[in-house]
C-alpha atoms as a PDB file:
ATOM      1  CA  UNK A   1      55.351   8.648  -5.079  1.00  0.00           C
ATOM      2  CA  UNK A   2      54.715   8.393  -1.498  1.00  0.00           C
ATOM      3  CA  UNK A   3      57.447   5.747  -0.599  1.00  0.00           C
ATOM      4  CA  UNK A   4      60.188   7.987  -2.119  1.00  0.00           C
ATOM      5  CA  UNK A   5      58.715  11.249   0.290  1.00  0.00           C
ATOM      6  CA  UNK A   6      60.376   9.569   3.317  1.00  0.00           C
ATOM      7  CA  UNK A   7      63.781   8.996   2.084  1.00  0.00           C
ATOM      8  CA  UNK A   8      63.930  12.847   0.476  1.00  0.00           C
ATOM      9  CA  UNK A   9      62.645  14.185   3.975  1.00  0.00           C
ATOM     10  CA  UNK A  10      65.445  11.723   5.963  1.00  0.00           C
ATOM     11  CA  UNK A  11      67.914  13.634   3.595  1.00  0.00           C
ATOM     12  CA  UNK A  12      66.612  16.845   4.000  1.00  0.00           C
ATOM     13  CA  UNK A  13      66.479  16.139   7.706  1.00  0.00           C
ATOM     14  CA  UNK A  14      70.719  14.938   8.066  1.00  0.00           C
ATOM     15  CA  UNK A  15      71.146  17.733   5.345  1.00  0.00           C
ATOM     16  CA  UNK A  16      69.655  20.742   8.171  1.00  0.00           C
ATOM     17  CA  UNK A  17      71.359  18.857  11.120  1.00  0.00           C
ATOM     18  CA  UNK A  18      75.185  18.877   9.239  1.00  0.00           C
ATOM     19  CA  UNK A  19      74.234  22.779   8.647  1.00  0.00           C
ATOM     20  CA  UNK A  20      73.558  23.253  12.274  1.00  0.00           C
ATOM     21  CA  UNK A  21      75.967  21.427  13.535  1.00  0.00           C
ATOM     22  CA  UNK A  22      78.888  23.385  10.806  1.00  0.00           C
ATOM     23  CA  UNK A  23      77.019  27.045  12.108  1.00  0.00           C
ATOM     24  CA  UNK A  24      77.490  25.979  15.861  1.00  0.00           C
ATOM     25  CA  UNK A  25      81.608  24.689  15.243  1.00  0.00           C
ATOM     26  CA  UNK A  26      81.883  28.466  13.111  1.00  0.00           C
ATOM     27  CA  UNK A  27      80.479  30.500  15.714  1.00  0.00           C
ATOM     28  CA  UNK A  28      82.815  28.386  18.349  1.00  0.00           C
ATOM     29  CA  UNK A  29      85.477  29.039  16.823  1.00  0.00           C
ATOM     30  CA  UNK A  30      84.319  32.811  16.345  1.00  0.00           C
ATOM     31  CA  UNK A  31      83.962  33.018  20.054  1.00  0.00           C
ATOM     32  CA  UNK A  32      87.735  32.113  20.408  1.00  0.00           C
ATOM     33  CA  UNK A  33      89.074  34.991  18.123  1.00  0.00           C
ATOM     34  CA  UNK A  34      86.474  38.132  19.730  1.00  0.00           C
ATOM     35  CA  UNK A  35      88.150  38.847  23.187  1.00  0.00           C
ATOM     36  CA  UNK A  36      91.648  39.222  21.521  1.00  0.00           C
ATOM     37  CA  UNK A  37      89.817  41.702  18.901  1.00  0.00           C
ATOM     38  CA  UNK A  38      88.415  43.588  21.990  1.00  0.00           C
ATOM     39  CA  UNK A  39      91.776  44.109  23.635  1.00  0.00           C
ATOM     40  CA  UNK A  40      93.692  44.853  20.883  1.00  0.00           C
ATOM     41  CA  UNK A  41      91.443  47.212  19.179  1.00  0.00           C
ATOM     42  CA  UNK A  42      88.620  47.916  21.238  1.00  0.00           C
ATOM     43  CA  UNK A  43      90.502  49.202  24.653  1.00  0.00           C
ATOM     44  CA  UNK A  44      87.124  50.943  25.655  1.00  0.00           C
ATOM     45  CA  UNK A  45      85.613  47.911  26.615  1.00  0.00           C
ATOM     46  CA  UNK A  46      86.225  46.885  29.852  1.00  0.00           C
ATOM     47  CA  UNK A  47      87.328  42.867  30.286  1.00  0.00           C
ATOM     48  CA  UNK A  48      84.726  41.974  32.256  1.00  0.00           C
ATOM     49  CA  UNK A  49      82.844  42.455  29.461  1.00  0.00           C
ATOM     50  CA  UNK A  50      83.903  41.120  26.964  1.00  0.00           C
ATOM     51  CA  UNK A  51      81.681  37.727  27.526  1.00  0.00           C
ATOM     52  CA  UNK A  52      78.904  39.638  26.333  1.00  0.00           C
ATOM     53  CA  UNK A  53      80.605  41.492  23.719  1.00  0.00           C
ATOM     54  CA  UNK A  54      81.372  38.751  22.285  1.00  0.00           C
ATOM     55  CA  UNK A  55      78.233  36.681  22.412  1.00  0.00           C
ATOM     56  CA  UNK A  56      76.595  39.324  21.025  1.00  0.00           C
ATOM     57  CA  UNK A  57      78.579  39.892  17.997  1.00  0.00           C
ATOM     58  CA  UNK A  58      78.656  36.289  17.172  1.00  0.00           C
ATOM     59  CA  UNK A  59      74.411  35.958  17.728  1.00  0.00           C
ATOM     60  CA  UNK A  60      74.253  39.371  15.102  1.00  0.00           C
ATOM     61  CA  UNK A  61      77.217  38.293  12.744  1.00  0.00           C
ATOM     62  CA  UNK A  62      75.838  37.305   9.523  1.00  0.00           C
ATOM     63  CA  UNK A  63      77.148  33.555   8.275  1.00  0.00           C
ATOM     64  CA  UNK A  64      79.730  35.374   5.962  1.00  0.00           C
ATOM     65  CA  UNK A  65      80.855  37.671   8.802  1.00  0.00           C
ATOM     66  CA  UNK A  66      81.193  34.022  11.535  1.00  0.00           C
ATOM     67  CA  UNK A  67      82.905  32.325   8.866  1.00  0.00           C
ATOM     68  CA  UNK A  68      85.578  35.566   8.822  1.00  0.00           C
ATOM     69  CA  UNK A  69      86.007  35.366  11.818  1.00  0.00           C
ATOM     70  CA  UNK A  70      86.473  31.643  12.237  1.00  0.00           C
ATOM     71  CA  UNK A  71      89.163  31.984   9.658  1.00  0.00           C
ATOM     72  CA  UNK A  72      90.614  34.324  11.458  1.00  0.00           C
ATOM     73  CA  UNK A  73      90.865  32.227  14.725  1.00  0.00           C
ATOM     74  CA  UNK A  74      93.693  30.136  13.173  1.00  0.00           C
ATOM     75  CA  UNK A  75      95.722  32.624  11.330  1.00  0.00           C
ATOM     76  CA  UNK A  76      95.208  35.418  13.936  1.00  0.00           C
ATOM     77  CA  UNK A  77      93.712  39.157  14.365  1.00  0.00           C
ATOM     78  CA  UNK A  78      94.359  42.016  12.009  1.00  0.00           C
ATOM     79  CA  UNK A  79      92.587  44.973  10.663  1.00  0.00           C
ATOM     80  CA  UNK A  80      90.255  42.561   8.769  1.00  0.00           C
ATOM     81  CA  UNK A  81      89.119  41.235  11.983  1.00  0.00           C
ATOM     82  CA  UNK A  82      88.325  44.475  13.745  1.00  0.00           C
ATOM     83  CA  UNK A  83      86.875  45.754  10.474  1.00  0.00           C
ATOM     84  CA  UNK A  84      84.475  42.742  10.521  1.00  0.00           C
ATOM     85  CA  UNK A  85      83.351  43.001  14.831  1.00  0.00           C
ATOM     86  CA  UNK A  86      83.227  47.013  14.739  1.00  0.00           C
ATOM     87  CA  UNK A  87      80.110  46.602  11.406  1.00  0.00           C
ATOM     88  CA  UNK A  88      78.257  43.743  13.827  1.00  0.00           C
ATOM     89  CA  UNK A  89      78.904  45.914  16.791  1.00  0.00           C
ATOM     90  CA  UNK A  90      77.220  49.192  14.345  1.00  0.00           C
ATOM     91  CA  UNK A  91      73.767  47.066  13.871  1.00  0.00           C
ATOM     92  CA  UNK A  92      71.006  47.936  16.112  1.00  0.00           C
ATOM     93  CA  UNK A  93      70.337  44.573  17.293  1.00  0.00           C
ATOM     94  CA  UNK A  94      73.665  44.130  18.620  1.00  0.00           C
ATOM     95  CA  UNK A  95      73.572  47.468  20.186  1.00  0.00           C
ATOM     96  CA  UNK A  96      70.175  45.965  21.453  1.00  0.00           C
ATOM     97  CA  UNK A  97      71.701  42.661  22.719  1.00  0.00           C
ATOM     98  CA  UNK A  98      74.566  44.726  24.852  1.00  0.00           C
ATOM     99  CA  UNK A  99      72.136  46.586  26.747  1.00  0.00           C
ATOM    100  CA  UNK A 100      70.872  44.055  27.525  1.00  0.00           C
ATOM    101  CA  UNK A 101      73.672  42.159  28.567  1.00  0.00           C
ATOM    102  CA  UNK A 102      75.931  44.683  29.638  1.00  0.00           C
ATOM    103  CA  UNK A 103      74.226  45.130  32.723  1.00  0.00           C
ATOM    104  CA  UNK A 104      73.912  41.998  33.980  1.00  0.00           C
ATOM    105  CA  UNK A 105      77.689  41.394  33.546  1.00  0.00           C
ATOM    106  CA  UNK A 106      78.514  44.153  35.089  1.00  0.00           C
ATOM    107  CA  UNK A 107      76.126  43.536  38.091  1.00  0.00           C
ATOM    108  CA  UNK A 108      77.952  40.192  38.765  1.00  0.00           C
ATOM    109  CA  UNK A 109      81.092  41.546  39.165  1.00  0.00           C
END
């Protein structure tokens, strides 16, 4: 029993690492789409930023919501794509992580 518990845990182990490593390329690719979104239909944020917008939105995005927006990366912002930022942007622990960062952006201007 105890000589197959090393092989299931080295599988377990690549299994977590492939799901990291697919989360970090999604919220990437996330990042990419956010600062369009912003411009086009968030005109009250000011560009400079948008670097924390965005970081924040993709840190409170659920894995559904990253995955959205990764999609939407190649094919391009629409209403779907605000529709997805604007409900991250609602939760109060994105609200949280923009005061926090929203200051210090706008301090090293």
């Amino acid at each position: 029993m105890i000589r197959y518990l090393l092989p299931v845990c080295l599988v377990l182990g690549a299994c977590t690492e492939i799901q990291s490593a697919t989360d970090r390329a999604g919220r990437d690719a996330a990042k990419t789409i956010i600062p369009e979104t912003l411009a086009l239909y968030f005109p009250q944020v000011p560009k400079q930023l948008f670097t924390p917008f965005t970081n924040c939105v993709v840190d409170n995005a659920s894995a559904a919501e990253v995955q959205a927006l990764a999609a939407d990366a190649v094919v391009g912002v629409d209403q779907g794509t605000a529709d997805t930022v604007r409900a991250v942007l609602a939760r109060p622990s994105t609200q949280d992580c923009l005061r926090q960062a929203a200051p210090q952006a706008a301090l090293a201007l």
